[in-house]
N, C-alpha and C. Protein backbone atom coordinates (compact mmCIF):
# COMPACT_ATOMS: atom_id res chain seq x y z
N UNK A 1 165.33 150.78 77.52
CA UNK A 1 164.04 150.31 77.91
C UNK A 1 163.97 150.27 79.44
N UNK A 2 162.98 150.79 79.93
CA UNK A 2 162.29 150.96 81.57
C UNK A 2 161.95 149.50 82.09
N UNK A 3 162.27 149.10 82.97
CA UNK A 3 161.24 147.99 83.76
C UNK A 3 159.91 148.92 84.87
N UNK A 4 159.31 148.03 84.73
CA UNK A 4 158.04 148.79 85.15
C UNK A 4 157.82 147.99 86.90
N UNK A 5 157.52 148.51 87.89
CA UNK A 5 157.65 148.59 89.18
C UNK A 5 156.92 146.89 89.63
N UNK A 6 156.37 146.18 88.34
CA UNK A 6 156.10 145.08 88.55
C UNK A 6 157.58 144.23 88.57
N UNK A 7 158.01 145.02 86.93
CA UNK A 7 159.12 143.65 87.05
C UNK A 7 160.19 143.90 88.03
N UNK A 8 159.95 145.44 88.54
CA UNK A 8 161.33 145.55 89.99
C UNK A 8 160.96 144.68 90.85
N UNK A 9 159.40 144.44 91.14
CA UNK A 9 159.24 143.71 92.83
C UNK A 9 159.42 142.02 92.28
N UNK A 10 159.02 141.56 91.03
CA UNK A 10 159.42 140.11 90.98
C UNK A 10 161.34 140.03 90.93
N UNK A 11 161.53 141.14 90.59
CA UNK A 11 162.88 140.46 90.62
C UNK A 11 163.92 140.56 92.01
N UNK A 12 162.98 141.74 92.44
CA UNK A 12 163.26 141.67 94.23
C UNK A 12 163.03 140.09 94.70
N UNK A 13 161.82 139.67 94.35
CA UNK A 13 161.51 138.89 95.09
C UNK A 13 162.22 137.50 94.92
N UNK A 14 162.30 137.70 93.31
CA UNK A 14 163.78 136.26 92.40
C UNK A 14 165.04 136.24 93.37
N UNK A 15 165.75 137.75 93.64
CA UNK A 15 167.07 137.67 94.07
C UNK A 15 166.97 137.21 95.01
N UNK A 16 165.59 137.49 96.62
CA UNK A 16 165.87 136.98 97.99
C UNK A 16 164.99 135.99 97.92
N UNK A 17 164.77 134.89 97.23
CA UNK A 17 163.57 134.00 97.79
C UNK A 17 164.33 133.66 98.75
N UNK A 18 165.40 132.92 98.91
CA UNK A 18 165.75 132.10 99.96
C UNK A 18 165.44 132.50 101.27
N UNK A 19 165.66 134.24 101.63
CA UNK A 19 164.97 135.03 102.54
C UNK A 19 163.98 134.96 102.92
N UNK A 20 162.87 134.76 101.87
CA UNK A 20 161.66 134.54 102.42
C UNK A 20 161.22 133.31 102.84
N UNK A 21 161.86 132.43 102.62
CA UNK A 21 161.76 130.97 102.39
C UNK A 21 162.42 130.64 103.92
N UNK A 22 163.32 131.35 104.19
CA UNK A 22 163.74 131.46 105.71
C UNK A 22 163.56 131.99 106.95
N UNK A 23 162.94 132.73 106.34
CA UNK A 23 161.83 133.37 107.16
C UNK A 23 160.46 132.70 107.81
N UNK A 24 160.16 132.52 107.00
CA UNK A 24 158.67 131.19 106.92
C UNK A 24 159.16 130.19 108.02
N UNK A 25 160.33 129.46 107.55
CA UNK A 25 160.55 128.48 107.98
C UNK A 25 160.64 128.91 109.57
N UNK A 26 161.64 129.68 110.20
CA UNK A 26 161.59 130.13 111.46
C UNK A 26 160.65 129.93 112.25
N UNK A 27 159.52 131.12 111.74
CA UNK A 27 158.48 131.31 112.11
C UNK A 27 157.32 129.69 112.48
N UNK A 28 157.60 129.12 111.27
CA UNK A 28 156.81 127.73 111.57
C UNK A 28 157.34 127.39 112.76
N UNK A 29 158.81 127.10 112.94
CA UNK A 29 159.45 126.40 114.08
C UNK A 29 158.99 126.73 115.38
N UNK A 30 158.86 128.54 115.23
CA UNK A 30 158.27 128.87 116.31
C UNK A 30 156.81 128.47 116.98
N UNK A 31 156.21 128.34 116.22
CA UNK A 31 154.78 128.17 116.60
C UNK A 31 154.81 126.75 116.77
N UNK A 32 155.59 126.04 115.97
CA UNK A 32 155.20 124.33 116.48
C UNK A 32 156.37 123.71 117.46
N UNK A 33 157.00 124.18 118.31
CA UNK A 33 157.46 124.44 119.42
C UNK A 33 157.61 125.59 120.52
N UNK A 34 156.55 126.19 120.09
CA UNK A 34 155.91 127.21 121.38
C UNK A 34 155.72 126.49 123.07
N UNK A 35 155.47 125.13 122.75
CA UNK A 35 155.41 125.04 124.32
C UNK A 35 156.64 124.61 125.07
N UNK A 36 157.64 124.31 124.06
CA UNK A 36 159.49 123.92 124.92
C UNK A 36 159.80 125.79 125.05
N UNK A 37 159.46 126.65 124.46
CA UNK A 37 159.59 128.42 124.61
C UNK A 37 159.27 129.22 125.33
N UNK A 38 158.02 129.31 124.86
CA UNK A 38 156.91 130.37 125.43
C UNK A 38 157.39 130.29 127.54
N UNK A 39 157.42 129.48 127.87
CA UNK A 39 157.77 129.09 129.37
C UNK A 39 158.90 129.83 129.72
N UNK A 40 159.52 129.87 128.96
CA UNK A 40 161.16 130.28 129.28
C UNK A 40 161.26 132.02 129.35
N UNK A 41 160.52 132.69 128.20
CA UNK A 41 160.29 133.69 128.03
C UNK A 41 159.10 134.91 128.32
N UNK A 42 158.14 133.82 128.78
CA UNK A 42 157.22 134.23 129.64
C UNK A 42 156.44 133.26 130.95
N UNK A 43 157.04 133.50 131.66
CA UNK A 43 156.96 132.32 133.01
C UNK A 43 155.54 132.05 133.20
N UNK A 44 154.79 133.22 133.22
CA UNK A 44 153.32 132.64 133.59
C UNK A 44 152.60 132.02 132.30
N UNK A 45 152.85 131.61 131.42
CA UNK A 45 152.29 131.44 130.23
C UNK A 45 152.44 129.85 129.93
N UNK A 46 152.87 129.16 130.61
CA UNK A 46 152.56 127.54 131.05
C UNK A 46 151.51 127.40 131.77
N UNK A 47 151.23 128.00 132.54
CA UNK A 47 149.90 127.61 133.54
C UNK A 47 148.86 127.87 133.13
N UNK A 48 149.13 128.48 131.79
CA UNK A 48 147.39 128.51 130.94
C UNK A 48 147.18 127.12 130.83
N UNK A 49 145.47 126.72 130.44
CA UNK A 49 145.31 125.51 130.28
C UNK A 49 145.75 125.52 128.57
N UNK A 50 145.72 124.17 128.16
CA UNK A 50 146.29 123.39 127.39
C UNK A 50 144.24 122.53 126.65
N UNK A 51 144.26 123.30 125.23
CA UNK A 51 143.23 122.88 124.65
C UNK A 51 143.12 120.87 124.45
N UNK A 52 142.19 120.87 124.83
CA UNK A 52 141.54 119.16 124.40
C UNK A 52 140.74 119.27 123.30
N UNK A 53 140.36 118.31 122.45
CA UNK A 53 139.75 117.67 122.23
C UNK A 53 138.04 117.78 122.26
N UNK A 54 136.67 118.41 122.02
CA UNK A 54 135.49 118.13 123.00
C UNK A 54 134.87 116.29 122.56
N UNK A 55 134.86 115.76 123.65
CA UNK A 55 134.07 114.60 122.88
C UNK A 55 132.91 114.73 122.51
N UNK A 56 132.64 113.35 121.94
CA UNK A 56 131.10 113.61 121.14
C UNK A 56 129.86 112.96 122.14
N UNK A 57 128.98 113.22 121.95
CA UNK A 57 127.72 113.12 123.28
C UNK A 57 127.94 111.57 123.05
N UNK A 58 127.66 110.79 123.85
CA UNK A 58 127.14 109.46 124.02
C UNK A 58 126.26 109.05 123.55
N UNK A 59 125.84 107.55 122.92
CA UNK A 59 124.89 107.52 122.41
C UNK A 59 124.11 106.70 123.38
N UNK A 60 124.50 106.26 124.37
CA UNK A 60 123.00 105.52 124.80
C UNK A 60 122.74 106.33 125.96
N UNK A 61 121.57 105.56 126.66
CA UNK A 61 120.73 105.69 127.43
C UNK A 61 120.69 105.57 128.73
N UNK A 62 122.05 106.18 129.54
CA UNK A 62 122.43 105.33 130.41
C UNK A 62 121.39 105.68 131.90
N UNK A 63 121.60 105.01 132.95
CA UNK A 63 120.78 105.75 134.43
C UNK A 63 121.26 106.86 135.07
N UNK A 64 122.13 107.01 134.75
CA UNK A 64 123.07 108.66 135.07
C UNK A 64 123.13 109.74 134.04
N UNK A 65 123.42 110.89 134.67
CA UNK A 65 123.91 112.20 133.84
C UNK A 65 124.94 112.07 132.96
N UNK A 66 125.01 112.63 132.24
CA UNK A 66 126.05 112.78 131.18
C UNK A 66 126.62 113.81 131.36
N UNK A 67 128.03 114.02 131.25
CA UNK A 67 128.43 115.31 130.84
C UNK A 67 129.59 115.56 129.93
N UNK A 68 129.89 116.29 129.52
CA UNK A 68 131.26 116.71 128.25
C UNK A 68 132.40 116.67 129.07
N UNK A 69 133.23 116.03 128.61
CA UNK A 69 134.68 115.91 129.10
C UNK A 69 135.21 117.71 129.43
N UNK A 70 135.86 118.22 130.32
CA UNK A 70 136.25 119.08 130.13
C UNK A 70 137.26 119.94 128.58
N UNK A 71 137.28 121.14 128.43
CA UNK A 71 137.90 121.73 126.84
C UNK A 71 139.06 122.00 127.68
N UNK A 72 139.68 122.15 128.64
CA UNK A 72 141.17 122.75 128.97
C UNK A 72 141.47 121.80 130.10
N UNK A 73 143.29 121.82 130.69
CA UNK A 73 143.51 120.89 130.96
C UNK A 73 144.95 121.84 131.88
N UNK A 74 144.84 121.79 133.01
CA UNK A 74 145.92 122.25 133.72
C UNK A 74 147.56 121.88 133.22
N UNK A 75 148.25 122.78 133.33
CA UNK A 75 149.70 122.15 132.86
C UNK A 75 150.98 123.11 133.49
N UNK A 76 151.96 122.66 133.23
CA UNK A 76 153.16 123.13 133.83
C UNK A 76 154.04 122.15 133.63
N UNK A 77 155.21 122.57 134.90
CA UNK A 77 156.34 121.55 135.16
C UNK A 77 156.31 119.84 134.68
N UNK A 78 155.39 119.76 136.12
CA UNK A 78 155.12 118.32 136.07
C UNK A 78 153.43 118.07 135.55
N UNK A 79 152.81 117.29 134.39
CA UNK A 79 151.67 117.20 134.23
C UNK A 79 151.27 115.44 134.02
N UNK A 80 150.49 115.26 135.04
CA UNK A 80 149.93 113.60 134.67
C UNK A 80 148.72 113.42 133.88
N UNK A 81 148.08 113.01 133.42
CA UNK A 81 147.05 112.90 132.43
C UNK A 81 146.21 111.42 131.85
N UNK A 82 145.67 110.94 132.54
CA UNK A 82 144.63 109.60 132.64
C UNK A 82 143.45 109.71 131.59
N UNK A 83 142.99 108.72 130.36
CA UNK A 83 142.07 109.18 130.04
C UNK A 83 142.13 107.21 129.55
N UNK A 84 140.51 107.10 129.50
CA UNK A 84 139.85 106.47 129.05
C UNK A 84 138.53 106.62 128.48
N UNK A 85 137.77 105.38 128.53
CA UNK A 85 136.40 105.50 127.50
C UNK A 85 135.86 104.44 128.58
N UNK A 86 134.63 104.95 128.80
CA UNK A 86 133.24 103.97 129.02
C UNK A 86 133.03 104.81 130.56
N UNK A 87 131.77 104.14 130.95
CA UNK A 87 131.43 105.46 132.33
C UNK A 87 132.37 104.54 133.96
N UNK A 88 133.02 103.77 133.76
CA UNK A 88 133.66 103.20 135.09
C UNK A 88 134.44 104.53 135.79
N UNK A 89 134.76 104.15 137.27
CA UNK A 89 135.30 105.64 137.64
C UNK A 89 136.83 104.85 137.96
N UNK A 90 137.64 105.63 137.04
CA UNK A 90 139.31 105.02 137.45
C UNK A 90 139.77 106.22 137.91
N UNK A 91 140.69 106.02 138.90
CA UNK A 91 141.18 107.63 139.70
C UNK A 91 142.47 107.48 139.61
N UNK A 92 142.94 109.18 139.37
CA UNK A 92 144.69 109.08 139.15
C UNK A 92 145.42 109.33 140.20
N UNK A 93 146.20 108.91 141.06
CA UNK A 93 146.76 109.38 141.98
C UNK A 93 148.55 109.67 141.60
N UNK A 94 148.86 110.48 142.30
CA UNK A 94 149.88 110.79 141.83
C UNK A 94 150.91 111.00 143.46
N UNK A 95 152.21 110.77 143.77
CA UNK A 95 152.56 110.88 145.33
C UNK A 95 154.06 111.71 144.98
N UNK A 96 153.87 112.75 145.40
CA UNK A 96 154.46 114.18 145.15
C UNK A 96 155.85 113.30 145.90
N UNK A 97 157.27 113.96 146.01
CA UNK A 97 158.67 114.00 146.95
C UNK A 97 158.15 113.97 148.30
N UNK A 98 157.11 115.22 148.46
CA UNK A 98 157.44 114.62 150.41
C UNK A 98 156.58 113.45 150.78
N UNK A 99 155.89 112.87 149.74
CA UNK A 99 155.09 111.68 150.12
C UNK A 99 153.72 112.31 150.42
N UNK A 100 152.93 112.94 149.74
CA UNK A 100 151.83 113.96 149.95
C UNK A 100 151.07 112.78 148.65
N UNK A 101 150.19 112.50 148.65
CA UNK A 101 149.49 111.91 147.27
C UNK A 101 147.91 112.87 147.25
N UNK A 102 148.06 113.08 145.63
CA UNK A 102 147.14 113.76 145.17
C UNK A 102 146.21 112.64 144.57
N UNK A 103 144.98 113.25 144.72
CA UNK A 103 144.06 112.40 144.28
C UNK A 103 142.59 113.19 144.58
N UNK A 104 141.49 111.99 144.24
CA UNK A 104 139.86 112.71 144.63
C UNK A 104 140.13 113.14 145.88
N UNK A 105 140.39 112.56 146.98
CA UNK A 105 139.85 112.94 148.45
C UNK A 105 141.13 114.42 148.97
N UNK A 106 142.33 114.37 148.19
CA UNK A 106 142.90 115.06 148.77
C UNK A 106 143.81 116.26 146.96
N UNK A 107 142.90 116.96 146.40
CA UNK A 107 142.61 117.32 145.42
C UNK A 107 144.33 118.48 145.21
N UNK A 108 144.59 118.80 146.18
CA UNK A 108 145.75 119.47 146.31
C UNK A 108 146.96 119.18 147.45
N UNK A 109 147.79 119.13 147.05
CA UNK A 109 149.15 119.66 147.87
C UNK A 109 149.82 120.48 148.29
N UNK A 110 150.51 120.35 149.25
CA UNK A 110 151.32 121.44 149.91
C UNK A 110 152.50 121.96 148.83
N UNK A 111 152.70 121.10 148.27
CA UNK A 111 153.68 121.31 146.77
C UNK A 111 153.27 122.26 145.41
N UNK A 112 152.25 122.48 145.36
CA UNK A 112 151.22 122.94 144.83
C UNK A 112 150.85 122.22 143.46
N UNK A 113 150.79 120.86 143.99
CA UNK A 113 150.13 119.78 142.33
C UNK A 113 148.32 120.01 142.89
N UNK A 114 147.66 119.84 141.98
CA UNK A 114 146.58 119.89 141.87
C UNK A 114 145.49 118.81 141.22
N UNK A 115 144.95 118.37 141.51
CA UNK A 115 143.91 117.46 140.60
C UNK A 115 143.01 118.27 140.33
N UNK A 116 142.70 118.80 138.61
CA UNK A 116 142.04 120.01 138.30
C UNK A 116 140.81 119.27 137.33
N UNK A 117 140.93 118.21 137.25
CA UNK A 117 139.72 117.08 136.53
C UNK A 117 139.91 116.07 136.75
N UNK A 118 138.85 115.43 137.43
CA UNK A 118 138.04 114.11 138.20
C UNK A 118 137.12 113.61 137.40
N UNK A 119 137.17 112.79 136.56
CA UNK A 119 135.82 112.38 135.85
C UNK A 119 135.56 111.02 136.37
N UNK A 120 133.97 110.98 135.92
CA UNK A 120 133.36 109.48 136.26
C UNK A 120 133.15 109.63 137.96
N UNK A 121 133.01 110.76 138.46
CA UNK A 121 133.14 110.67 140.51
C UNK A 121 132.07 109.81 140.61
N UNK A 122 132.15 108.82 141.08
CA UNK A 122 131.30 108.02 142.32
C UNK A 122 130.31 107.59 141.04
N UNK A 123 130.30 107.94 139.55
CA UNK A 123 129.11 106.94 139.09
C UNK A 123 128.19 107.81 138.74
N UNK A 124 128.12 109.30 139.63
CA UNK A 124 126.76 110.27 139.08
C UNK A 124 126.97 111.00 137.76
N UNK A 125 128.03 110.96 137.34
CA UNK A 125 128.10 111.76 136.11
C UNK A 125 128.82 111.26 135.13
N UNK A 126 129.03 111.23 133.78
CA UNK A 126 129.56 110.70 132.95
C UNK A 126 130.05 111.33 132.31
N UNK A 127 131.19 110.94 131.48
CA UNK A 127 132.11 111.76 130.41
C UNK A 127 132.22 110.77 129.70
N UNK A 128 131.68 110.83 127.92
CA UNK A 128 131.81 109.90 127.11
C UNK A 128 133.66 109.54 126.65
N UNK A 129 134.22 110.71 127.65
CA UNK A 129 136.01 110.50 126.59
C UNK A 129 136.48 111.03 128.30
N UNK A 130 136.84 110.09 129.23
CA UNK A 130 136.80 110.40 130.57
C UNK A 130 138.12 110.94 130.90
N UNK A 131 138.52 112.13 131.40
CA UNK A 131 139.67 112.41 132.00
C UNK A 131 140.52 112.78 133.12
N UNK A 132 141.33 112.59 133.07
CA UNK A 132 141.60 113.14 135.09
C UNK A 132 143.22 113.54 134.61
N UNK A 133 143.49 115.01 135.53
CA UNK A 133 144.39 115.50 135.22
C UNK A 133 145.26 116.14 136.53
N UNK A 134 146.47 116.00 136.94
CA UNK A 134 147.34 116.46 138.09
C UNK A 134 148.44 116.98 137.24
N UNK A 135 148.67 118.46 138.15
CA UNK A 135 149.15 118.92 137.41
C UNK A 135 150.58 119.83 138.63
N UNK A 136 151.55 120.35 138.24
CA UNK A 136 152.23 121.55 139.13
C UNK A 136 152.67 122.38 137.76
N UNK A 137 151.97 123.89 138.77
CA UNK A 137 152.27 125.23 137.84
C UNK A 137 153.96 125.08 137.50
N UNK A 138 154.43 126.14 136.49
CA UNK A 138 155.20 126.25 136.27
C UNK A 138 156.05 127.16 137.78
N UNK A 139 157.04 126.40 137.50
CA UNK A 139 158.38 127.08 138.80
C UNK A 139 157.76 126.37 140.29
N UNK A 140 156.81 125.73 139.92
CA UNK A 140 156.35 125.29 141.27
C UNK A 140 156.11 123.33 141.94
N UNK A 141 157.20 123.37 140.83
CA UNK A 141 157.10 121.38 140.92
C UNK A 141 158.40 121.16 141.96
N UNK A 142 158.34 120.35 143.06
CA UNK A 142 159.55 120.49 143.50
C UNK A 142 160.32 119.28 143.06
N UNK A 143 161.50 118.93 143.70
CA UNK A 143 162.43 117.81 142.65
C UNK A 143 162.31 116.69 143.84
N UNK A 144 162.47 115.82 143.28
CA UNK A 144 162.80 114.84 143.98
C UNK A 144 161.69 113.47 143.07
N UNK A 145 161.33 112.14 144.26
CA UNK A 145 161.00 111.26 143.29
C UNK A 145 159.12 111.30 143.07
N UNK A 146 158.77 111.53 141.96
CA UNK A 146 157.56 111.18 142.02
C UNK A 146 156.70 109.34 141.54
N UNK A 147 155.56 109.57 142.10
CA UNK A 147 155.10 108.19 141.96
C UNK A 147 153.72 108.49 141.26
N UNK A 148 153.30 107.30 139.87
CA UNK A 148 151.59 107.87 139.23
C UNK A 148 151.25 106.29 139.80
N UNK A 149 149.93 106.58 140.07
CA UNK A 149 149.47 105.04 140.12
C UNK A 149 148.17 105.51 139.49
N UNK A 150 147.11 104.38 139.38
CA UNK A 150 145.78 104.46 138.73
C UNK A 150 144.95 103.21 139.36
N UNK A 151 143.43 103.99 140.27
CA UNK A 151 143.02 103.00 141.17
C UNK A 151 141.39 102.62 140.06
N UNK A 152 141.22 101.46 140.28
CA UNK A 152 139.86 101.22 139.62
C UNK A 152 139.03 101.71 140.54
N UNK A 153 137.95 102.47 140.91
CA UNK A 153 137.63 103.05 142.30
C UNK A 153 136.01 102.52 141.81
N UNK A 154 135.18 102.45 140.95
CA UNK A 154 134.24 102.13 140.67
C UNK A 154 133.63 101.38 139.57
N UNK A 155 133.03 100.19 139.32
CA UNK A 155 132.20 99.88 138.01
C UNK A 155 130.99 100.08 137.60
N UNK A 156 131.32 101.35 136.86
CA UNK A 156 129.56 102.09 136.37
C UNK A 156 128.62 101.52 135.99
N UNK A 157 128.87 100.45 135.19
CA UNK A 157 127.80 99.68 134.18
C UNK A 157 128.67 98.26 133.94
N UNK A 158 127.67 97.36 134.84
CA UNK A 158 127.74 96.00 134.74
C UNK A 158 128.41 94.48 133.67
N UNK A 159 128.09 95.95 132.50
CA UNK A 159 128.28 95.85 131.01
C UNK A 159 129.85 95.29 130.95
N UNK A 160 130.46 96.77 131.49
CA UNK A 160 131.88 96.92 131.28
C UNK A 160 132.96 97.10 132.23
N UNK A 161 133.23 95.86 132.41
CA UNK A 161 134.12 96.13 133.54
C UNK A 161 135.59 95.80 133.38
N UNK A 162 136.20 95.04 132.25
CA UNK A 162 137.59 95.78 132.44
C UNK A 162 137.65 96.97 131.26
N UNK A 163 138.81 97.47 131.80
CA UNK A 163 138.65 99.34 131.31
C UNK A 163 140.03 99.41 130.90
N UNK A 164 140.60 99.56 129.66
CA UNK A 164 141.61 99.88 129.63
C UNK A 164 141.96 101.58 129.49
N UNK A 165 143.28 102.22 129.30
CA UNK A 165 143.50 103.10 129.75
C UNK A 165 144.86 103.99 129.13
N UNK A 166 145.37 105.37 129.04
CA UNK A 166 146.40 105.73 128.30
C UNK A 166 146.31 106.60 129.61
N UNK A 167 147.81 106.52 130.08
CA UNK A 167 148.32 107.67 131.18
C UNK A 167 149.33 108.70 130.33
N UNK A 168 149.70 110.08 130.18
CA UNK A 168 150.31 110.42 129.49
C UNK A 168 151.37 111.50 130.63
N UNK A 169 152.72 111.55 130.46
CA UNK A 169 153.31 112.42 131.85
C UNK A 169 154.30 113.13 131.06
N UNK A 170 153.87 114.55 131.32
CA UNK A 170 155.05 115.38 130.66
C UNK A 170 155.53 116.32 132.00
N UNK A 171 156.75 116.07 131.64
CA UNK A 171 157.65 116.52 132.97
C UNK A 171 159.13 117.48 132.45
N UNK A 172 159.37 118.81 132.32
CA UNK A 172 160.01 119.40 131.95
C UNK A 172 160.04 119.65 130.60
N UNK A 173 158.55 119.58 130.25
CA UNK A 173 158.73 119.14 128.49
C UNK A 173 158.82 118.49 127.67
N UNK A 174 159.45 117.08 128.12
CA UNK A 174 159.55 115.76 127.94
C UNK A 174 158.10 114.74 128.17
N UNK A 175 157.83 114.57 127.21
CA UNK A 175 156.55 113.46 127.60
C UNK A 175 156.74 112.03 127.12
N UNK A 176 156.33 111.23 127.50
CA UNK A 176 155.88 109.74 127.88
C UNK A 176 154.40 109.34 127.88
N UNK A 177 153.96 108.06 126.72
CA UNK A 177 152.81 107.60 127.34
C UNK A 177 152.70 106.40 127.91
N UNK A 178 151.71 105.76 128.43
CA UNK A 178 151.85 104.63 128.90
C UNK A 178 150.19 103.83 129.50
N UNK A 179 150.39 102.82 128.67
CA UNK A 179 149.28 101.99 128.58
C UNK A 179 148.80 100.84 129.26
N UNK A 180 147.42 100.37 129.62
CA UNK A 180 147.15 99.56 130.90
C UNK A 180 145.66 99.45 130.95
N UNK A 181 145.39 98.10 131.26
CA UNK A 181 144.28 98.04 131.86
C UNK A 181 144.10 97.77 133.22
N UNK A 182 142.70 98.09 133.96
CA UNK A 182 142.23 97.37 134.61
C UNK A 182 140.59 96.95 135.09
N UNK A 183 141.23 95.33 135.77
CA UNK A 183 140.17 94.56 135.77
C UNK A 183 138.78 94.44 136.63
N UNK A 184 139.41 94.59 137.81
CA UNK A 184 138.94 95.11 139.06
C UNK A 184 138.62 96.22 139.98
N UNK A 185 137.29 96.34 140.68
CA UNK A 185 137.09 97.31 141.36
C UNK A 185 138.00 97.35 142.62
N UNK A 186 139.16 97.89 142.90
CA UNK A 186 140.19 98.63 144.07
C UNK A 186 141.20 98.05 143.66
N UNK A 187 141.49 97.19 141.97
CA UNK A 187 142.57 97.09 141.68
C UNK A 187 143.74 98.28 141.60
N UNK A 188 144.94 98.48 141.88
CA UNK A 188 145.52 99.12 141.41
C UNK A 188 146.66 99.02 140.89
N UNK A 189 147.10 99.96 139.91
CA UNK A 189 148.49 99.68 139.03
C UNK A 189 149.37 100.59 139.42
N UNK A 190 150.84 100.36 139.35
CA UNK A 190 152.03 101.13 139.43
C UNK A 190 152.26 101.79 137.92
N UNK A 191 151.84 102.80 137.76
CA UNK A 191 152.40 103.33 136.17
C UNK A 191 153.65 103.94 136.13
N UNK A 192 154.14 104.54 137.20
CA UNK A 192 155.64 105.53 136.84
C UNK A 192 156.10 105.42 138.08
N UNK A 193 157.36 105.75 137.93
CA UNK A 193 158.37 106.36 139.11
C UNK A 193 159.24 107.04 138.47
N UNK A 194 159.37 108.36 139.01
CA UNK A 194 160.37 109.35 137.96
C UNK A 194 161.00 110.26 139.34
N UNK A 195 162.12 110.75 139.22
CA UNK A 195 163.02 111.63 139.73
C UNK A 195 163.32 112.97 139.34
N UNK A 196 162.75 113.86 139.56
CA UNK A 196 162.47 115.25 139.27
C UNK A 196 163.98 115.96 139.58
């Protein structure tokens, strides 16, 4: 009696499941650790942005513009990442090894970190899911100690004025979050000190 080219491929497929089954698995690994990889094997391929989130429109009525949180998000080496809720303007500053601090007024460094999203500036515009992001390309973070702080720089609405807050810092791949409010307008907080 013949087996017919069905029962050859199930029984192909009986003898190696484990093959395929290992295969799969790989492959998953790969894709859900693509960003500890992809860097290593293709250098420029960290400095793509990094998908967010879009928030959802606001619902009230406020005296200012509205606008959508940014969809991408600078990244690399070293990446800092500030986000809160409500329209107050909290600013991330971040103070590079040679003592260079990034922030609104001074948006880049000689190091090449960047502040590539500023939300909430000065009160004219709003982001219902607010973010602010400093970032150094890949191969381009230098070592030594860095410093994050987070300044209350404005209170948008009378309403709401303490603001709490999630700072998030991934630095060689390694990330950390870290949580905080604040109360006051030119309060500021110490969030990190790290050694590159």
């Amino acid at each position: 009696m013949m087996k017919s080219q069905r029962e050859d491929f199930a029984c192909f497929f009986c003898d190696y499941w484990w093959l395929f089954l290992t295969i799969l698995a790989i492959l998953l690994s790969l894709v859900f650790t693509r960003n500890l990889w992809l860097p290593l094997v293709f250098p420029g391929a960290a400095s793509l942005p990094v998908p967010i989130s879009p928030p959802s429109l606001p619902s009230s009525d406020l005296p200012f513009s509205t606008v959508l949180a940014p969809t991408q998000l600078g990244t690399g080496d070293v990446q800092v990442t500030l986000r809160w809720s409500g329209p107050n303007d909290l600013d991330l500053h971040v103070i590079d090894p040679g003592g260079e601090e990034i922030y609104f007024q001074q948006p880049t460094s000689s190091s090449h970190g960047q502040l590539d999203v500023d939300a909430n500036r000065g009160c004219n515009s709003r982001m219902d899911n607010p973010v602010e992001n400093i970032f150094w390309p890949v191969g381009q973070a230098p070592t030594g100690k860095f410093q994050v702080e987070i300044t209350y720089y404005a209170n948008c609405d009378p309403a709401t004025v303490s603001t709490p807050f999630t700072v998030e810092v991934l630095i060689d791949g390694k990330q950390q979050t870290f949580q905080g409010q604040v109360e006051s307008i030119d309060q500021t907080v110490q969030i990190y000190s790290y050694t590159r």
